[in-house]
PDB file of N, CA and C in Angstrom:
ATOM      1  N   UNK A   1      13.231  11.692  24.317  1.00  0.00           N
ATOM      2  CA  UNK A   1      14.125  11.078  23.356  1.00  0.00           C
ATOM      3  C   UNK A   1      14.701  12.185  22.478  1.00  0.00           C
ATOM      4  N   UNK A   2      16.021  12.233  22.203  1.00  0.00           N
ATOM      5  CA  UNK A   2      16.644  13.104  21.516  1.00  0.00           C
ATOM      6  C   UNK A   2      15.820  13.256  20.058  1.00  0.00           C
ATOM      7  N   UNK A   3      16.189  13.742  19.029  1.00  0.00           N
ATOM      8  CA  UNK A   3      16.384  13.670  18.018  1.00  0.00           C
ATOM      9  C   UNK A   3      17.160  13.043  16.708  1.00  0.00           C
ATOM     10  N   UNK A   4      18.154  13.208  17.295  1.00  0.00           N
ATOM     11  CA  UNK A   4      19.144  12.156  17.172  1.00  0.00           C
ATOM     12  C   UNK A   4      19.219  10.849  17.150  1.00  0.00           C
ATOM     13  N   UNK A   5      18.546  10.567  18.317  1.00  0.00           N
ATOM     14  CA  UNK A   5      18.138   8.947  18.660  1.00  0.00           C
ATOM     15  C   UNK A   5      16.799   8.688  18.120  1.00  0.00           C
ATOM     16  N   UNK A   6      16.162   9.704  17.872  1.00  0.00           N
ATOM     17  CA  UNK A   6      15.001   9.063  17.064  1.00  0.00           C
ATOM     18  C   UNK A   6      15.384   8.868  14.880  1.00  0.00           C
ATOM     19  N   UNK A   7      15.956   9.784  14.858  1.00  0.00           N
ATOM     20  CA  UNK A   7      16.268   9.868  13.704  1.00  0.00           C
ATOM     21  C   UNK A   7      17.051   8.525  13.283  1.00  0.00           C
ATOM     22  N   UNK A   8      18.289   8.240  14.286  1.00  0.00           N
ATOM     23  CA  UNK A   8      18.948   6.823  14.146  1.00  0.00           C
ATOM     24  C   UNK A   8      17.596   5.458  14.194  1.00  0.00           C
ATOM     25  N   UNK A   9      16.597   5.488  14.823  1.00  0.00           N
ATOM     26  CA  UNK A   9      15.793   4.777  14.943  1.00  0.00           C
ATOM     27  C   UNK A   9      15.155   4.605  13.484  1.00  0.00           C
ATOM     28  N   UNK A  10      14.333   5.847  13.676  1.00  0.00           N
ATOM     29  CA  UNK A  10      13.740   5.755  11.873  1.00  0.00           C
ATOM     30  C   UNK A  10      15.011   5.134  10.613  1.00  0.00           C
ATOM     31  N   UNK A  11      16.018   5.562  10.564  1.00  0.00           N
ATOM     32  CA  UNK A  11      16.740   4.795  10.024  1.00  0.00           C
ATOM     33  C   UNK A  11      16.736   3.235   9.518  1.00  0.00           C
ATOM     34  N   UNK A  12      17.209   3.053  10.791  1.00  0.00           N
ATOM     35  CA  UNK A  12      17.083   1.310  11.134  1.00  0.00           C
ATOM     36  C   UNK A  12      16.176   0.833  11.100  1.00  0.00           C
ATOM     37  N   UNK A  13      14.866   1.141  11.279  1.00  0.00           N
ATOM     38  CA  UNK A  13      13.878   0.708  10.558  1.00  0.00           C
ATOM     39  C   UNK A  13      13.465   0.940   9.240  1.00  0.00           C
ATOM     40  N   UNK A  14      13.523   1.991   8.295  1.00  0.00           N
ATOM     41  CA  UNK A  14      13.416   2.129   7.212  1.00  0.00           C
ATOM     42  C   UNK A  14      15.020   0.655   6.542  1.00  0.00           C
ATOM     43  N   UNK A  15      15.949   0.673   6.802  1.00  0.00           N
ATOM     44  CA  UNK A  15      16.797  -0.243   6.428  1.00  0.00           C
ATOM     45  C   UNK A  15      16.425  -1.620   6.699  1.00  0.00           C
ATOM     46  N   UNK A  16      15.625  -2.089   7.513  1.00  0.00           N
ATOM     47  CA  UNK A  16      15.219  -3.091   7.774  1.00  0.00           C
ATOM     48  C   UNK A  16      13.984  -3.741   7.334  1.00  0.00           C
ATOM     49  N   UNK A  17      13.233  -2.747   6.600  1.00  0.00           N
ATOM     50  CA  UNK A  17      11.958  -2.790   5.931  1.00  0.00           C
ATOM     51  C   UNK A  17      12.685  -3.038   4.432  1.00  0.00           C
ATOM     52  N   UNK A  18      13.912  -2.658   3.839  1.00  0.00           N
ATOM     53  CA  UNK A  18      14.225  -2.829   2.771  1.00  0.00           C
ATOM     54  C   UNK A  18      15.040  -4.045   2.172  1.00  0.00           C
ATOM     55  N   UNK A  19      15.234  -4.795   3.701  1.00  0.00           N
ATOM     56  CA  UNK A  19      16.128  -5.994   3.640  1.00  0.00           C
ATOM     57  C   UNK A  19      14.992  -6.949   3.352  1.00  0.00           C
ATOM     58  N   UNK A  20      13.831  -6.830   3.836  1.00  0.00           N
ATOM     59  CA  UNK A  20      12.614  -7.938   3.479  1.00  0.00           C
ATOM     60  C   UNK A  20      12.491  -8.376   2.413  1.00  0.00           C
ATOM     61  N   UNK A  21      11.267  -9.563   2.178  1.00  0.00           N
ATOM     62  CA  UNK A  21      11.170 -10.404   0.966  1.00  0.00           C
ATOM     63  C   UNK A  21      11.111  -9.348  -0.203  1.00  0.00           C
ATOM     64  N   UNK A  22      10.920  -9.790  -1.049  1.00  0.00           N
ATOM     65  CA  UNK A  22      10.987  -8.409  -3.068  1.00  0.00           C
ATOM     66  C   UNK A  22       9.725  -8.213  -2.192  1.00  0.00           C
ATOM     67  N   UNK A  23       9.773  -6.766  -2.869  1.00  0.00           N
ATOM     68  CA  UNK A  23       8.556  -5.707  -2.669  1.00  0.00           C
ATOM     69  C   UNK A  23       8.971  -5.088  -4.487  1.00  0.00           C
ATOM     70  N   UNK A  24       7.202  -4.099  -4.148  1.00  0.00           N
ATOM     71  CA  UNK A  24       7.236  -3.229  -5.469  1.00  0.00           C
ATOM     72  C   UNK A  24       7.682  -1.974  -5.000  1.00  0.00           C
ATOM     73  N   UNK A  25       7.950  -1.039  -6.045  1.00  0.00           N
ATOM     74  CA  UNK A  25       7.823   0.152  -5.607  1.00  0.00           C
ATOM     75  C   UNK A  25       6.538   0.503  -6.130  1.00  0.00           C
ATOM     76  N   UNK A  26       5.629   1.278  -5.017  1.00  0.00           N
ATOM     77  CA  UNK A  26       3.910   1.220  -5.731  1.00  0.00           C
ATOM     78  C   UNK A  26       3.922   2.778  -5.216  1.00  0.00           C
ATOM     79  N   UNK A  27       2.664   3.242  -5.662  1.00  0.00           N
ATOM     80  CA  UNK A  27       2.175   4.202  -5.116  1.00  0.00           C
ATOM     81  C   UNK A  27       0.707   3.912  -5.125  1.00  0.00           C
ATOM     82  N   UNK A  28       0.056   4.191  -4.134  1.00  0.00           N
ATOM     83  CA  UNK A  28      -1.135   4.375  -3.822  1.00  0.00           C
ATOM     84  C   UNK A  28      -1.991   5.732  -4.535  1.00  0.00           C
ATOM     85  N   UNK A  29      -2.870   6.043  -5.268  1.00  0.00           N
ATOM     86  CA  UNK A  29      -3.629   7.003  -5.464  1.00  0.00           C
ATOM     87  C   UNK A  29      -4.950   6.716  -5.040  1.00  0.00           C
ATOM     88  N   UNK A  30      -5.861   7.929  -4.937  1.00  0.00           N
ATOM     89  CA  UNK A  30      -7.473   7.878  -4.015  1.00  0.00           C
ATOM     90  C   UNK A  30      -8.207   8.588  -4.677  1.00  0.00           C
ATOM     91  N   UNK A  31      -9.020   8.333  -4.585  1.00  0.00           N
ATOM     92  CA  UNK A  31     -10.355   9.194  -5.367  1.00  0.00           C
ATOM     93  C   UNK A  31     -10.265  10.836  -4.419  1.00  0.00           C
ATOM     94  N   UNK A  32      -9.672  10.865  -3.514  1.00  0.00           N
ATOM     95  CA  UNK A  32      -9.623  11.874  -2.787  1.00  0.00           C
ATOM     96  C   UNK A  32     -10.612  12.429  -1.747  1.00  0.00           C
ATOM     97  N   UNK A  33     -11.623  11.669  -1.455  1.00  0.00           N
ATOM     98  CA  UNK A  33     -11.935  11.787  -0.228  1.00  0.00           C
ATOM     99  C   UNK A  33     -11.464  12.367   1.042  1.00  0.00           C
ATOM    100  N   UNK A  34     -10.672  11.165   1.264  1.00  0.00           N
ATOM    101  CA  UNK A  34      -9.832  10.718   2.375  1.00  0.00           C
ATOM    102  C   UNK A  34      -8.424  10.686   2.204  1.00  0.00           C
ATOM    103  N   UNK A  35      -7.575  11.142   3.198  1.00  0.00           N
ATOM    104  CA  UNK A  35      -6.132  10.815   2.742  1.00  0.00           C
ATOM    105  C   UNK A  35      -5.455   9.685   3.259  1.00  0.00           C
ATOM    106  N   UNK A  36      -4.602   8.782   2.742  1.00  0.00           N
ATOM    107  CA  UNK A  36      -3.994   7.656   3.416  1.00  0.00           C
ATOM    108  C   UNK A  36      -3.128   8.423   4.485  1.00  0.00           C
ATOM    109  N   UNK A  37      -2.507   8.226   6.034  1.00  0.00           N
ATOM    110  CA  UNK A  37      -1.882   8.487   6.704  1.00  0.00           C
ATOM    111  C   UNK A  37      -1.222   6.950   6.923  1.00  0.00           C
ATOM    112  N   UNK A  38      -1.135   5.610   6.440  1.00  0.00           N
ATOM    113  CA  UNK A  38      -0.320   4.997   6.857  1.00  0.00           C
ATOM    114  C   UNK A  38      -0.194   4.030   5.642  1.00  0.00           C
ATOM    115  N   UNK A  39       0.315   4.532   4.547  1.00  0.00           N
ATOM    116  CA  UNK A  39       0.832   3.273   3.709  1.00  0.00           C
ATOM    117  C   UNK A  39       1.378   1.831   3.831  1.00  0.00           C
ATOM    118  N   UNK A  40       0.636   0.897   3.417  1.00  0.00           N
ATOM    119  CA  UNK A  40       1.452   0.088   3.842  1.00  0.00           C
ATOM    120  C   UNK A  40       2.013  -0.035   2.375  1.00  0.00           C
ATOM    121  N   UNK A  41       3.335  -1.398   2.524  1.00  0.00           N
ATOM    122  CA  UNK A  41       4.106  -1.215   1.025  1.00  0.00           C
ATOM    123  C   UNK A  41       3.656  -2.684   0.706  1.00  0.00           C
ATOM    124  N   UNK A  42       3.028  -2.595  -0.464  1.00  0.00           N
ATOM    125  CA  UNK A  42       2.350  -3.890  -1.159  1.00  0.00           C
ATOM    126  C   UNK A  42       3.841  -5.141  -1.298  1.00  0.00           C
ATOM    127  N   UNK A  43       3.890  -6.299  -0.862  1.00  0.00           N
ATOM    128  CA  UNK A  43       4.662  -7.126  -1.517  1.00  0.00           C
ATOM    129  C   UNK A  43       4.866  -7.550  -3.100  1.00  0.00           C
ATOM    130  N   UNK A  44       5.619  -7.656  -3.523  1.00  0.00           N
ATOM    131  CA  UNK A  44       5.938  -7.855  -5.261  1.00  0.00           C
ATOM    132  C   UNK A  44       5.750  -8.935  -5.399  1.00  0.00           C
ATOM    133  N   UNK A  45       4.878  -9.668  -5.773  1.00  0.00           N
ATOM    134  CA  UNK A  45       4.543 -11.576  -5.670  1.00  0.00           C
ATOM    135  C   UNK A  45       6.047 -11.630  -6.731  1.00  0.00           C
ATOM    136  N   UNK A  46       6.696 -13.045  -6.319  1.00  0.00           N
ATOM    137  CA  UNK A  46       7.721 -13.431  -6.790  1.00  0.00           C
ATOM    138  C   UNK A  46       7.618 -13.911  -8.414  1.00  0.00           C
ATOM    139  N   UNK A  47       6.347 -14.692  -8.844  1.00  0.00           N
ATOM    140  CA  UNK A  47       5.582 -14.648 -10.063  1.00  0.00           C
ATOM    141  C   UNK A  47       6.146 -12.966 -11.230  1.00  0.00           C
ATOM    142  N   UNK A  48       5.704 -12.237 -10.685  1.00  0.00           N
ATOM    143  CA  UNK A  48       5.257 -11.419 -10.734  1.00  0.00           C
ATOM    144  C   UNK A  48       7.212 -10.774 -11.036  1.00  0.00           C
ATOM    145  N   UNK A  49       7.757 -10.681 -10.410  1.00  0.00           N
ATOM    146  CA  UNK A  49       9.416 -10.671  -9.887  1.00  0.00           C
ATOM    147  C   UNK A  49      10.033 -11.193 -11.232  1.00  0.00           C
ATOM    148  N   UNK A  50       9.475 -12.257 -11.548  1.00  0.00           N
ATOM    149  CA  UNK A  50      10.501 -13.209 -12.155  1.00  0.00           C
ATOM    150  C   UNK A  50       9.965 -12.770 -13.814  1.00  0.00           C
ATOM    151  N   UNK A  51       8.834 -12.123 -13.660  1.00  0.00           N
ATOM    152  CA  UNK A  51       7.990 -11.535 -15.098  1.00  0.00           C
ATOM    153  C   UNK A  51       8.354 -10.753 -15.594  1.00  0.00           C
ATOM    154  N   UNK A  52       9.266  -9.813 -14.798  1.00  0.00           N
ATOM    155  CA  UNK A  52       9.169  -7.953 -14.527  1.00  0.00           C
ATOM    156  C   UNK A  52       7.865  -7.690 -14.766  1.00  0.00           C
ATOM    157  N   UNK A  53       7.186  -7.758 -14.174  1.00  0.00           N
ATOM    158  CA  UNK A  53       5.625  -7.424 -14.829  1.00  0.00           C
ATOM    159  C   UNK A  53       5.416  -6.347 -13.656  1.00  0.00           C
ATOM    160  N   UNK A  54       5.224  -5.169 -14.706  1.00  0.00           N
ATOM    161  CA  UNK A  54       4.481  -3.886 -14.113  1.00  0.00           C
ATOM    162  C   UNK A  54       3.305  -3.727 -14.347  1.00  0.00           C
ATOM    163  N   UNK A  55       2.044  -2.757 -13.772  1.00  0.00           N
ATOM    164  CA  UNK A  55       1.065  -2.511 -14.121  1.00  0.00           C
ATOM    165  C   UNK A  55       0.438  -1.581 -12.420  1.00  0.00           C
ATOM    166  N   UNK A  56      -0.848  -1.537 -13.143  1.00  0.00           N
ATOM    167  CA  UNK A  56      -1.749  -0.641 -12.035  1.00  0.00           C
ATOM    168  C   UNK A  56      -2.708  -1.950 -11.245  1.00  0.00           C
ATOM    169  N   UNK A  57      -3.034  -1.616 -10.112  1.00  0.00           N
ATOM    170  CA  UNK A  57      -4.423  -2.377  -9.999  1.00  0.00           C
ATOM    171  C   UNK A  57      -5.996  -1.175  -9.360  1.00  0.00           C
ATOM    172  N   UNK A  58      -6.852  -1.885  -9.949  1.00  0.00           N
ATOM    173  CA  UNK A  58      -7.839  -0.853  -9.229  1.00  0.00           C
ATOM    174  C   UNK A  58      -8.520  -1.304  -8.386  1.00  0.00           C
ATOM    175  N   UNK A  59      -8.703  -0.995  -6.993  1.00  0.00           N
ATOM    176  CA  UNK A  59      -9.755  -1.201  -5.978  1.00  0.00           C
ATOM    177  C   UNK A  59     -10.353  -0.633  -5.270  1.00  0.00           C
ATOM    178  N   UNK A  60     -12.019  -0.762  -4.832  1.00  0.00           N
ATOM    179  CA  UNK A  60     -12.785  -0.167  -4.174  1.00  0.00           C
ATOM    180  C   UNK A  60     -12.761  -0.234  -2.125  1.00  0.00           C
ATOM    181  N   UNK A  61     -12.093   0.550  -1.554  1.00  0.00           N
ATOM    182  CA  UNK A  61     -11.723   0.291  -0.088  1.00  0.00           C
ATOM    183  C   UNK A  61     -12.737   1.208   0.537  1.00  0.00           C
ATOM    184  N   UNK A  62     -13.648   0.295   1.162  1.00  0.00           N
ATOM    185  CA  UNK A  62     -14.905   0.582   2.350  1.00  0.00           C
ATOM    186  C   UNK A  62     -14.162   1.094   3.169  1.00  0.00           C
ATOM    187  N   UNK A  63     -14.128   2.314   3.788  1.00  0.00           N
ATOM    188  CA  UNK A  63     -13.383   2.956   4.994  1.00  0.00           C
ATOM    189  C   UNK A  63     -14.225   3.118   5.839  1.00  0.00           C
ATOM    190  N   UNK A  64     -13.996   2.729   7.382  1.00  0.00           N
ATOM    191  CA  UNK A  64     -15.053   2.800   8.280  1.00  0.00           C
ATOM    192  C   UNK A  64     -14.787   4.259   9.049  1.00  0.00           C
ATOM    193  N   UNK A  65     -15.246   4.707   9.772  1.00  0.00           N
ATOM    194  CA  UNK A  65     -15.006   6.409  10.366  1.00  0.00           C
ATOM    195  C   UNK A  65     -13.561   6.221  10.971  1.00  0.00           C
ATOM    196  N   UNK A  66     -13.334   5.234  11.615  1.00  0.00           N
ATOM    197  CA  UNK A  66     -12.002   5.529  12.414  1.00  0.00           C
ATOM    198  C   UNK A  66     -10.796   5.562  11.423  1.00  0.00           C
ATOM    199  N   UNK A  67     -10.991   5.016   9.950  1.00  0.00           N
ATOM    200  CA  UNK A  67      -9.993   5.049   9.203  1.00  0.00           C
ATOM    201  C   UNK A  67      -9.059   3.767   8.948  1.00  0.00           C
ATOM    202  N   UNK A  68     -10.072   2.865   9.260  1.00  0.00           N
ATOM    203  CA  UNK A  68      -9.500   1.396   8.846  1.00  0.00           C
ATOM    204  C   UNK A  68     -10.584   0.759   7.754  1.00  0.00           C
ATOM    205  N   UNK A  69      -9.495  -0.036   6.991  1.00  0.00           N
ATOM    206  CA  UNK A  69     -10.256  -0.575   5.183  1.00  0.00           C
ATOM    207  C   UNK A  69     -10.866  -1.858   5.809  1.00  0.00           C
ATOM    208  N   UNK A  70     -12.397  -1.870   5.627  1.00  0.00           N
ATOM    209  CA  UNK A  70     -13.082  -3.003   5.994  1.00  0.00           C
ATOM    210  C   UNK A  70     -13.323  -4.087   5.137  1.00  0.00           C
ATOM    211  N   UNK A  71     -13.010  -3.205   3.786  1.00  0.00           N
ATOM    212  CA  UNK A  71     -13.391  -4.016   2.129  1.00  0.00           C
ATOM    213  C   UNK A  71     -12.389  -3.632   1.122  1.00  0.00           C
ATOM    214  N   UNK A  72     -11.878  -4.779   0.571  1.00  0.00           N
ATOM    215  CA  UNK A  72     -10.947  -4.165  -0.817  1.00  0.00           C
ATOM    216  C   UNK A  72     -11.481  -4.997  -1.574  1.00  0.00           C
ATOM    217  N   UNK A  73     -12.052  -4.347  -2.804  1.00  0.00           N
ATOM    218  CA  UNK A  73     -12.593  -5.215  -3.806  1.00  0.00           C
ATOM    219  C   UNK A  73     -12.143  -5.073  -5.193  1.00  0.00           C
ATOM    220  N   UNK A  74     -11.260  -5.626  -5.517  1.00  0.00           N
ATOM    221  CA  UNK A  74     -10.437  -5.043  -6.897  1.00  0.00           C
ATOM    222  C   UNK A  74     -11.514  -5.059  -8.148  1.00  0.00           C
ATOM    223  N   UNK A  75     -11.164  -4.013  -8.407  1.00  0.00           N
ATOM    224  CA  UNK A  75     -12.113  -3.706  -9.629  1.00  0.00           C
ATOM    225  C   UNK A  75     -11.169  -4.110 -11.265  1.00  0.00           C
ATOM    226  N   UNK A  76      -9.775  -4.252 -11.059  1.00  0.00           N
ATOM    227  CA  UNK A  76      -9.243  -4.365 -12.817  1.00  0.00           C
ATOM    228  C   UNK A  76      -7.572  -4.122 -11.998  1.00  0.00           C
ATOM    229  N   UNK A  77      -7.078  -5.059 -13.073  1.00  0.00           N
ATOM    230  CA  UNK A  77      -5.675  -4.759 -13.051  1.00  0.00           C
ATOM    231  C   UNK A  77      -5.144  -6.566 -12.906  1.00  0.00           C
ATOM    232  N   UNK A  78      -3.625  -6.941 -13.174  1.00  0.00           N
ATOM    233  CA  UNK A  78      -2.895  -8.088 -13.930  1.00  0.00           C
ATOM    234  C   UNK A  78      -3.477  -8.991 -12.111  1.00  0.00           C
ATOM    235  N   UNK A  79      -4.215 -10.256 -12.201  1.00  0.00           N
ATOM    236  CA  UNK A  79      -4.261 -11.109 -11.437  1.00  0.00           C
ATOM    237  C   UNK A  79      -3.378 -11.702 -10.641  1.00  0.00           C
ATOM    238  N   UNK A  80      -2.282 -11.291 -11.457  1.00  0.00           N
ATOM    239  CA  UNK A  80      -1.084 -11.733 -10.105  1.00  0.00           C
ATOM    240  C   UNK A  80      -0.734 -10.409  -9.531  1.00  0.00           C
ATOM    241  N   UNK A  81      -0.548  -9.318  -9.780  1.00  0.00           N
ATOM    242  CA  UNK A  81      -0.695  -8.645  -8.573  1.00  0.00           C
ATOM    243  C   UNK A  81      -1.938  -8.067  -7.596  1.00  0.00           C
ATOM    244  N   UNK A  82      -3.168  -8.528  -8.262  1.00  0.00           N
ATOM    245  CA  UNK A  82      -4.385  -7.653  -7.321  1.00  0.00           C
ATOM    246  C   UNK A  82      -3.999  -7.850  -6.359  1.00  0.00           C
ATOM    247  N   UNK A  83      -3.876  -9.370  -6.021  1.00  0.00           N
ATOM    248  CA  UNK A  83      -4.341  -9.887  -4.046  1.00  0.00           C
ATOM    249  C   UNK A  83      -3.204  -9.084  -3.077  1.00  0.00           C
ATOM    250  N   UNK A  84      -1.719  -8.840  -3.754  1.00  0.00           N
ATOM    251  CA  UNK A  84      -1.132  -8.059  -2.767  1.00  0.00           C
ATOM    252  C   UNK A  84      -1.121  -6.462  -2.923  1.00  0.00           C
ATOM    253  N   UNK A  85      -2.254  -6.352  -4.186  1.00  0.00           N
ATOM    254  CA  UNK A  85      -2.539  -4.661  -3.917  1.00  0.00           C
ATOM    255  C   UNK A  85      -3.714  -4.715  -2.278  1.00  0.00           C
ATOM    256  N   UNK A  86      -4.634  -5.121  -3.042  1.00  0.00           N
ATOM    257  CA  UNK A  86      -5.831  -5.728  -1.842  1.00  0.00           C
ATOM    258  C   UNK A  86      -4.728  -6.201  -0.090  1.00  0.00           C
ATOM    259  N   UNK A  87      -4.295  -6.822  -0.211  1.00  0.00           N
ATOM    260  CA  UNK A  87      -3.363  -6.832   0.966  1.00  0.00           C
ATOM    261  C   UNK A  87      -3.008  -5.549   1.674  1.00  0.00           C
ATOM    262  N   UNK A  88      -2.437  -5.270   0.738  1.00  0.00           N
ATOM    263  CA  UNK A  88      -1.993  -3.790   1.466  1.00  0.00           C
ATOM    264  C   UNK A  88      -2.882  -2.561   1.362  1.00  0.00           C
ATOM    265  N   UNK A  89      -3.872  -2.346   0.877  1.00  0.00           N
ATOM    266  CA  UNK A  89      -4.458  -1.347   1.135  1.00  0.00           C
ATOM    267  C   UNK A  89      -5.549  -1.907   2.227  1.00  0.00           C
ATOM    268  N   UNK A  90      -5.894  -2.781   2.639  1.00  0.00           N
ATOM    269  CA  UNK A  90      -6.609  -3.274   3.672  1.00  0.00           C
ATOM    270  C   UNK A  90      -5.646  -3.246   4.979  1.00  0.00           C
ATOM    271  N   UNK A  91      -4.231  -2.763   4.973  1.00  0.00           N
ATOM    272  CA  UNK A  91      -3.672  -2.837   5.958  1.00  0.00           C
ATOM    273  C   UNK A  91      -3.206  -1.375   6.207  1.00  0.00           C
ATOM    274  N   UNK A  92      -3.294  -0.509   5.327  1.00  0.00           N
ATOM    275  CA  UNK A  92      -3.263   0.937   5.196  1.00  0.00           C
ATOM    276  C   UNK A  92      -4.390   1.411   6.388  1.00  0.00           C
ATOM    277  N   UNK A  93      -3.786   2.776   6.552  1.00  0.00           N
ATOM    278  CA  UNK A  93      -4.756   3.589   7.212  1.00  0.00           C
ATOM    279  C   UNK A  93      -5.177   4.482   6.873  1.00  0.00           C
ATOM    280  N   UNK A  94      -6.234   5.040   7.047  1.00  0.00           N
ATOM    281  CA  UNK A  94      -6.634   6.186   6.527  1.00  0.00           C
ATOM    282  C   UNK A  94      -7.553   7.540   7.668  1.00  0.00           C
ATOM    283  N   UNK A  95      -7.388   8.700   6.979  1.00  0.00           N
ATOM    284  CA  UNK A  95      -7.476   9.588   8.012  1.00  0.00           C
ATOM    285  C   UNK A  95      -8.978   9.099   8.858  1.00  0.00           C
ATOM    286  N   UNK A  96      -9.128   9.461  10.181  1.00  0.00           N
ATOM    287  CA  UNK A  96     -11.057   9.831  10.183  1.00  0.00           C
ATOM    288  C   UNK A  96     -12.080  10.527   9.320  1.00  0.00           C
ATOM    289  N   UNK A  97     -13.241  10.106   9.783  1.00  0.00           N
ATOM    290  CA  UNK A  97     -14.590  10.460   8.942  1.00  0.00           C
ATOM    291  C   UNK A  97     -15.035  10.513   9.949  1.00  0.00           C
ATOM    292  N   UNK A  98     -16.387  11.254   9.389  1.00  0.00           N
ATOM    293  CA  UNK A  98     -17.580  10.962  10.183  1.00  0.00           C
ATOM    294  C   UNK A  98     -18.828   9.900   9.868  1.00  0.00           C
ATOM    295  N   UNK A  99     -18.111   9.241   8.757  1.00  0.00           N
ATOM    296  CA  UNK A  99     -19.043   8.396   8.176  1.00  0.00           C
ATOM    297  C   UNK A  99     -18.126   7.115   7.457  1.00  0.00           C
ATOM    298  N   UNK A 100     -18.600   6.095   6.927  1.00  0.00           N
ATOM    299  CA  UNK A 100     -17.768   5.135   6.082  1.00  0.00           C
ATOM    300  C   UNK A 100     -17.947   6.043   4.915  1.00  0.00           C
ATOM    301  N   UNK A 101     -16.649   6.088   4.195  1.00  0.00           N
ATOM    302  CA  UNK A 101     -16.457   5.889   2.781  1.00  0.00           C
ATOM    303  C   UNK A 101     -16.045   4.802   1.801  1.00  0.00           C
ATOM    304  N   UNK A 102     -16.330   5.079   0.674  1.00  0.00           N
ATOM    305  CA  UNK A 102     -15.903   4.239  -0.807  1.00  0.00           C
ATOM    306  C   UNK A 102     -14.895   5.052  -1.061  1.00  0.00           C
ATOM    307  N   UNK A 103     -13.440   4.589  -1.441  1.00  0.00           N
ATOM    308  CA  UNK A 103     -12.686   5.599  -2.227  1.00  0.00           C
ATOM    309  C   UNK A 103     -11.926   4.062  -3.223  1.00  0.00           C
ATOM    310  N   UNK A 104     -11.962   4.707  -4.253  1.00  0.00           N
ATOM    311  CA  UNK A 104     -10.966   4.422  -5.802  1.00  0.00           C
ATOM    312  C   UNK A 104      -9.542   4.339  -5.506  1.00  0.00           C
ATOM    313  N   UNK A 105      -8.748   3.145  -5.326  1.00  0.00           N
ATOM    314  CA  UNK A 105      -7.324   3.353  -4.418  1.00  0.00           C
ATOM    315  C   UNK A 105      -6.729   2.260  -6.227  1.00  0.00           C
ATOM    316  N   UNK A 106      -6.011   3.139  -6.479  1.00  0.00           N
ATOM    317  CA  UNK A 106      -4.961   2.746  -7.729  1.00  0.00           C
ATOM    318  C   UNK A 106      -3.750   2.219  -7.156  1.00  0.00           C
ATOM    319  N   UNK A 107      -3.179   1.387  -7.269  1.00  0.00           N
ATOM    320  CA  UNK A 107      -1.657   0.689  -6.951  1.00  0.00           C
ATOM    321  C   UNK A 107      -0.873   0.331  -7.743  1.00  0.00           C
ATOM    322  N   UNK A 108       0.105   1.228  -8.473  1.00  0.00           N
ATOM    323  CA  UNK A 108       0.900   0.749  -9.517  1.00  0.00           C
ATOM    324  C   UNK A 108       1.987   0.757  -8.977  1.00  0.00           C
ATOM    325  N   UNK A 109       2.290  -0.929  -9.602  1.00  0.00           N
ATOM    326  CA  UNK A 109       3.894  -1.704  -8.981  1.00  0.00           C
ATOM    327  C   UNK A 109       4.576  -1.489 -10.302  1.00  0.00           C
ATOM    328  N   UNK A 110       5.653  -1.260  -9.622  1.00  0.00           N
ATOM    329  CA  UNK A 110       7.032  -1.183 -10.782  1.00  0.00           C
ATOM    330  C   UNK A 110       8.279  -1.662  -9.356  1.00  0.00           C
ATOM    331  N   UNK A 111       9.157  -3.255 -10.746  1.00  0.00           N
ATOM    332  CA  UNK A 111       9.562  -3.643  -9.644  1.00  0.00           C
ATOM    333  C   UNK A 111      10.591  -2.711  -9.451  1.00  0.00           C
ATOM    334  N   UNK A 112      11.340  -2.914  -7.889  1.00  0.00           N
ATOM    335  CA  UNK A 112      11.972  -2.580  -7.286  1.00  0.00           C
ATOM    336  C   UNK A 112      13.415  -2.951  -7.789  1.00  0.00           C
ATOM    337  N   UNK A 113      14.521  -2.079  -8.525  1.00  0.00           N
ATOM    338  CA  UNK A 113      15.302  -2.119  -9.180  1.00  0.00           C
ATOM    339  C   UNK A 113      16.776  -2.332  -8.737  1.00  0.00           C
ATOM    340  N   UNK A 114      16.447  -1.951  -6.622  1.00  0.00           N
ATOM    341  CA  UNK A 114      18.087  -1.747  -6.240  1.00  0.00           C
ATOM    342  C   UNK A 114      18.536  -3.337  -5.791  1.00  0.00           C
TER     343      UNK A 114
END
């Protein structure tokens, strides 16, 4: 596959990920363990949309060796957004281990402005 044609690809999918239901703009932070290699992008509950309500959430994500979240257990942050921080970092990936980890995964939404 060219370059070209992959680049047009990534495109159209990045444009098509942005046409979807409200999302936040979040960022993920980690206790640093482990690094995320596959973000997923938390949904912006519509609640939440209609609030402008920004904030952080905090949760504890059980990582098993291959690098998939077996547990998200929110530790603090506004109740209407935990469950789609927890959503998406349970759908995130994360690098290998040789062991399960605990890592500290922060998700602060700020809505999405365009």
């Amino acid at each position: 596959m060219s370059a070209t044609r992959l680049i047009s690809i990534s495109f159209l999918m990045l444009a098509a990920l942005s046409l979807s239901s409200p999302s936040a703009l979040a960022q993920m932070r980690t206790s640093g363990k482990r690094r995320i290699v596959a973000q997923v992008r938390p949904e912006y509950p519509s609640l939440a949309q209609k609030m402008h309500l920004t904030g952080t959430v905090r949760l504890m994500a059980t990582i098993n060796p291959a690098g998939k979240v077996t547990n998200a257990e929110i530790l603090g942050g506004s109740p209407v957004l935990a469950q789609a921080a927890a959503d998406a970092v349970s759908k995130s990936k994360w690098e290998s281990g040789t062991a399960e980890t605990k890592e500290i995964v922060e998700v602060k939404f700020q809505p999405d402005t365009e």
